[in-house]
Protein backbone atom coordinates (compact mmCIF):
# COMPACT_ATOMS: atom_id res chain seq x y z
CA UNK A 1 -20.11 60.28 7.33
CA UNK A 2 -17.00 61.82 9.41
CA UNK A 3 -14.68 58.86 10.19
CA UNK A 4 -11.31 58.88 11.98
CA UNK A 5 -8.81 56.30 10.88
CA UNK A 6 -6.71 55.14 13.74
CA UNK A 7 -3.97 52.02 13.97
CA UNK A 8 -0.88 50.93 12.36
CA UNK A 9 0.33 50.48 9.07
CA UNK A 10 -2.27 48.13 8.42
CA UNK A 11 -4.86 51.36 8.53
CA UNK A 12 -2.46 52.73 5.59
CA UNK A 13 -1.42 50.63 2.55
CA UNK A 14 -0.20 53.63 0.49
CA UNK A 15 2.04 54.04 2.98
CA UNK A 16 4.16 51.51 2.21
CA UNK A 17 3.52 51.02 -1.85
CA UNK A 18 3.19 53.30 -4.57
CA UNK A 19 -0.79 53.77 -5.32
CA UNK A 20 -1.69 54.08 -8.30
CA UNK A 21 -3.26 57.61 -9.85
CA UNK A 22 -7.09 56.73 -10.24
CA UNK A 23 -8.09 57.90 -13.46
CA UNK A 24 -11.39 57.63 -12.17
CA UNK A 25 -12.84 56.14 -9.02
CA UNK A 26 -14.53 53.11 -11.32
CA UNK A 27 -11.41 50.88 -12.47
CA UNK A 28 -8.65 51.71 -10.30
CA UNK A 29 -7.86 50.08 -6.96
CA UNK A 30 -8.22 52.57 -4.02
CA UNK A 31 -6.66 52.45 -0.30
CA UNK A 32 -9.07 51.90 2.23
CA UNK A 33 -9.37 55.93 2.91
CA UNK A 34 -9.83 56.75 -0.43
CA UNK A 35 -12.67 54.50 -1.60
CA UNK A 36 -14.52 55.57 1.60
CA UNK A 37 -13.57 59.32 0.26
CA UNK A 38 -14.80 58.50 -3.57
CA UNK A 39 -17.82 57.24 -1.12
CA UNK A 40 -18.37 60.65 -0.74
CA UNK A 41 -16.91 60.01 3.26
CA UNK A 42 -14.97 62.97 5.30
CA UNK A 43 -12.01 60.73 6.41
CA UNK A 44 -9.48 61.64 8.57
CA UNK A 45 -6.30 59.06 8.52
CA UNK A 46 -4.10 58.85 11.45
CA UNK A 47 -2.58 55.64 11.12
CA UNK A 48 0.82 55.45 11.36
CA UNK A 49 3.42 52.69 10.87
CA UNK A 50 4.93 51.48 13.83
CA UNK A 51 2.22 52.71 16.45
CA UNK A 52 0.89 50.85 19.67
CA UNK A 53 -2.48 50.20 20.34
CA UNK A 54 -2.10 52.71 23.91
CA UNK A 55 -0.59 55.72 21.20
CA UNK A 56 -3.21 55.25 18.73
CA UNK A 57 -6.00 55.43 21.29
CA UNK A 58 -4.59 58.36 22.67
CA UNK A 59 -4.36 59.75 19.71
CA UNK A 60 -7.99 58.98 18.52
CA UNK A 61 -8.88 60.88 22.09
CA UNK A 62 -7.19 63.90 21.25
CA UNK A 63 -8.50 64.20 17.53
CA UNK A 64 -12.14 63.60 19.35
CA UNK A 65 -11.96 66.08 22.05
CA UNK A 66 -11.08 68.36 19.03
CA UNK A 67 -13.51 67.12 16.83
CA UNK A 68 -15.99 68.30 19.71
CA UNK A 69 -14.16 71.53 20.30
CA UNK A 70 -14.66 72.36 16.34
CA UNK A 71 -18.27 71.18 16.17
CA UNK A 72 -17.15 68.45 13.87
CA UNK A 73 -19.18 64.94 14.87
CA UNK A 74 -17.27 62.10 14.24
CA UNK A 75 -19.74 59.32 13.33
CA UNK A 76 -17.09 56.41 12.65
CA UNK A 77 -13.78 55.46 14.55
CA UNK A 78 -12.22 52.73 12.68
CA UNK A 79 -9.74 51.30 14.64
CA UNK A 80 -6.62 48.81 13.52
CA UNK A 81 -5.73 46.81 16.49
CA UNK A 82 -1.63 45.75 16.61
CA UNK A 83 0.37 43.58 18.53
CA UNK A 84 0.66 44.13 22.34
CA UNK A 85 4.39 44.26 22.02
CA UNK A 86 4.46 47.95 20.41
CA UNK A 87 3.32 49.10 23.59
CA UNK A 88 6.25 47.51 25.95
CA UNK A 89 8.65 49.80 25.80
CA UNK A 90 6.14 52.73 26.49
CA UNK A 91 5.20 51.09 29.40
CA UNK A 92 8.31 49.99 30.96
CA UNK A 93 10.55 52.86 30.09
CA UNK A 94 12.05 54.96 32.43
CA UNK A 95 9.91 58.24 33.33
CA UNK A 96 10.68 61.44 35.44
CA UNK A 97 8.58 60.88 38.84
CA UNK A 98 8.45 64.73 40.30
CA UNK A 99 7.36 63.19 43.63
CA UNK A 100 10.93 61.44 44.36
CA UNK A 101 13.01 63.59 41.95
CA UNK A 102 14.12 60.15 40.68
CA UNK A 103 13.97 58.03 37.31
CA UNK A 104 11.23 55.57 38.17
CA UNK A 105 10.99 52.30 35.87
CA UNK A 106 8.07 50.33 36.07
CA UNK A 107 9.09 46.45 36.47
CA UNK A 108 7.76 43.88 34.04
CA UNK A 109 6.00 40.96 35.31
CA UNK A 110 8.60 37.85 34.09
CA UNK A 111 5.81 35.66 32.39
CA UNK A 112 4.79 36.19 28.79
CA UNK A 113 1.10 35.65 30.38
CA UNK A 114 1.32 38.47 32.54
CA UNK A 115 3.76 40.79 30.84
CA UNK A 116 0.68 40.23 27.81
CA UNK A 117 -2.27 40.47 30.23
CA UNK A 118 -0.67 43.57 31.41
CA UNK A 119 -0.05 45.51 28.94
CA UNK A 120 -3.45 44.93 27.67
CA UNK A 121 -4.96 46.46 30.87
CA UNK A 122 -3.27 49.38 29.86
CA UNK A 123 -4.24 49.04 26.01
CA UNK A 124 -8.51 48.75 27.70
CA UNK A 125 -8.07 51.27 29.97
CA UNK A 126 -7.17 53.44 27.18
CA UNK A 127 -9.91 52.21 24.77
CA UNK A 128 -12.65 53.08 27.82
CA UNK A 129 -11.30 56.54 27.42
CA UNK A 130 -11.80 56.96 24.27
CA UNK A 131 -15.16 55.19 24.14
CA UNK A 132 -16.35 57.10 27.11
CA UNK A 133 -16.04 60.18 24.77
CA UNK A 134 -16.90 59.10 20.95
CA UNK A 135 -21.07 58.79 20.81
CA UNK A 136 -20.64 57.30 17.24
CA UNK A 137 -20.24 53.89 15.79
CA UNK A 138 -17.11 51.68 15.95
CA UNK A 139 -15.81 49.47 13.25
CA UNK A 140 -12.77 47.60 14.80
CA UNK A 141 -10.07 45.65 12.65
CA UNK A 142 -7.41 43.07 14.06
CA UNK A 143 -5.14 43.41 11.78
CA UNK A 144 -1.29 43.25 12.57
CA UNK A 145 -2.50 41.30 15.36
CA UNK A 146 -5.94 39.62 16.35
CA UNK A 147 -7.73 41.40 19.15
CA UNK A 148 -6.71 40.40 22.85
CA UNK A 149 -9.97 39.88 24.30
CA UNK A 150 -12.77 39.54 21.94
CA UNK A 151 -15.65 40.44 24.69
CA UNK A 152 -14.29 43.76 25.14
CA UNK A 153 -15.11 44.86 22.06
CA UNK A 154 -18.59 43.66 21.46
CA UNK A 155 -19.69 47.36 21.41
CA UNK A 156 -18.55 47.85 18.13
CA UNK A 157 -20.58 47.66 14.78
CA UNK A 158 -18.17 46.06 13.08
CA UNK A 159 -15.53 43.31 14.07
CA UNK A 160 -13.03 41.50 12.06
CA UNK A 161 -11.16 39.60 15.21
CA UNK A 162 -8.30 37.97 12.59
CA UNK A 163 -8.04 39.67 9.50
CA UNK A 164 -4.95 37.98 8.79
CA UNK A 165 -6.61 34.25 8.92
CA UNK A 166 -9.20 35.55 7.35
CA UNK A 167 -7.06 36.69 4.19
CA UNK A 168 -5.73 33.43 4.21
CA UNK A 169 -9.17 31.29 4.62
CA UNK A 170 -8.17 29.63 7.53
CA UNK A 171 -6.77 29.97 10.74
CA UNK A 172 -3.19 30.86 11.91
CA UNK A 173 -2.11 30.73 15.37
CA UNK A 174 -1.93 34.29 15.93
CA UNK A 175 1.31 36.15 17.77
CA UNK A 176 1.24 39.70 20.01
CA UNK A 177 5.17 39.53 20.01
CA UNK A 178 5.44 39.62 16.05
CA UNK A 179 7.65 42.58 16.94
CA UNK A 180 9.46 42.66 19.62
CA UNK A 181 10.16 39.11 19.93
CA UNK A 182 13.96 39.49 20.99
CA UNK A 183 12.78 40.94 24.61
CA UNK A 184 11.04 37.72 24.86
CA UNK A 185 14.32 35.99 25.89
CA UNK A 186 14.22 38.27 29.17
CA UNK A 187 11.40 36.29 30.27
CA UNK A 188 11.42 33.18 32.64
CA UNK A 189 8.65 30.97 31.75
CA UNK A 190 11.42 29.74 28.58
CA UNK A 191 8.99 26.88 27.59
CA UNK A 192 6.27 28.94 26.56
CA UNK A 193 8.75 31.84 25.22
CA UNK A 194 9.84 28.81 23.08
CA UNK A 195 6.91 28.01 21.48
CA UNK A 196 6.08 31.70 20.65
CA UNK A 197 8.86 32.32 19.03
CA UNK A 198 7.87 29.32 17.21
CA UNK A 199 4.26 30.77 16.21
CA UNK A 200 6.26 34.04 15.60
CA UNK A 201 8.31 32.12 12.45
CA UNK A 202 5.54 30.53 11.21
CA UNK A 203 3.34 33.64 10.73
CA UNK A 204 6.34 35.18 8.92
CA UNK A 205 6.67 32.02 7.15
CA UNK A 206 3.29 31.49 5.59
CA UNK A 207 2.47 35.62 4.86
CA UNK A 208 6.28 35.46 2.86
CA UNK A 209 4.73 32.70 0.80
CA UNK A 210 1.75 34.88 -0.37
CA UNK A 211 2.94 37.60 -2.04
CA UNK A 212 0.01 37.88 -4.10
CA UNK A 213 -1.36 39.17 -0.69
CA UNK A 214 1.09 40.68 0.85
CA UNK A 215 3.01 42.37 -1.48
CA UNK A 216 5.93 43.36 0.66
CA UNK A 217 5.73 40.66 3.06
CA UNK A 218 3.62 41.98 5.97
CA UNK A 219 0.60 44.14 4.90
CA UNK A 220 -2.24 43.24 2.85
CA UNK A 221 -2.52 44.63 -1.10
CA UNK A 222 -4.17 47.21 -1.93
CA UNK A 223 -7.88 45.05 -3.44
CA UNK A 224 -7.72 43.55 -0.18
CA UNK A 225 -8.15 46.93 1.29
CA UNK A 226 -10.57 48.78 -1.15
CA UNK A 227 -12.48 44.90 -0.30
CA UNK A 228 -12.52 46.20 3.11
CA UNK A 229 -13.35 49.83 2.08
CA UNK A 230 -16.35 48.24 0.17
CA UNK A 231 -17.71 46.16 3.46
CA UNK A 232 -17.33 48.98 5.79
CA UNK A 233 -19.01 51.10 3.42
CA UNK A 234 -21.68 48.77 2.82
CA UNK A 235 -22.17 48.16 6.31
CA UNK A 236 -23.02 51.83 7.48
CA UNK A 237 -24.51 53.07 4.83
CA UNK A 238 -26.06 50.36 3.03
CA UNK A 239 -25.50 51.32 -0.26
CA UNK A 240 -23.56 49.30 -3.12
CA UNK A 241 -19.91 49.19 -3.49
């Protein structure tokens, strides 16, 4: 199969540890990418640390509209969902309106609520792009961050909503603001910003604790990903691991 790779740093654990050189594909651990590769896969990586859930999706359109242009058919987007704070400052930043000759800045709505439930918008409207133009299958990870809306992505082949509680074997109240929590204090609804922040040091907490899992603190190992490598594998192709 052709798969694109798109997502955060969760899409890339070599990125952030040293992998090890595989003496052979049999006994060594493997990134997600490159077990699908020793799969005998055509994978195409474009995670990148640090990246919102709108920027990867508009990325993932741009590599498909040139997958098409090149004849190459994509069969597999897999697709590592992060935290809907990545995306605020795209949003709300100041941009050049040619209309008005001004700076416009979009306002923020003051309620985590709606600044979440809009920003999200954004994040589907993006995602109906991009489905609108891949024919293929989907296999869609919430990794950084558990997906938003669950229904929305019941098109896809393959869902993993929490990957994070699911790592863990049971379930942790999940965050969107893991990463931009600061802004949070801009907000008026203080109560709820309160108990977020809350939730926020907690999931830092508990994923500091398990550094047998998350070797740096934040991102799974690297079995946990060739694990993951093996399911998606499995899943598509139905052969063994």
């Amino acid at each position: 199969m052709n798969i694109l790779i798109i997502g955060d740093s969760w899409s890339k654990p070599d990125g952030y540890t040293e992998p090890q050189i595989p003496p052979n594909f049999s006994t060594t651990l493997l990134p997600l990418e490159y077990y699908l590769m020793s799969k005998g896969h055509r994978v195409f990586n474009r995670g990148e640390g640090g990246r919102g859930n709108m920027n990867s999706l508009r990325l993932g359109t741009y590599f498909v509209k040139m997958a098409n242009h090149l004849g190459i058919n994509l069969d597999l987007i897999i697709y590592f969902n992060s935290d809907l704070s990545r995306d605020r400052q795209t949003i709300y930043s100041g941009h050049w309106d040619e209309l008005t000759g001004k700076t416009e800045i979009k306002q923020y709505p003051k309620t985590l609520k709606g600044i979440s439930d809009e920003i999200y918008s954004i994040h589907k409207q993006n995602l109906d792009t991009l489905r609108g133009l891949h024919k293929g299958k989907w296999a869609v990870i919430g990794g950084c961050a558990p997906l938003y809306n669950l229904s929305d992505f019941s098109f896809a082949d393959f869902i993993i909503e929490d990957w994070r509680s699911e790592i863990f074997g049971y379930k942790i109240q999940p965050s969107q603001w893991l990463y931009d929590y600061p802004f949070l204090s801009q907000l008026d609804d203080i109560d709820n910003v309160e108990k977020e922040a809350d939730v926020i040091e907690n999931l830092w907490k508990v994923t500091k604790e398990r550094t047998d899992l998350f070797p740096d603190q934040s991102h799974p190992n690297m079995k946990l990903h060739q694990e993951l490598g093996e399911r998606i594998h499995k899943h598509f192709s139905g052969g063994s691991v």
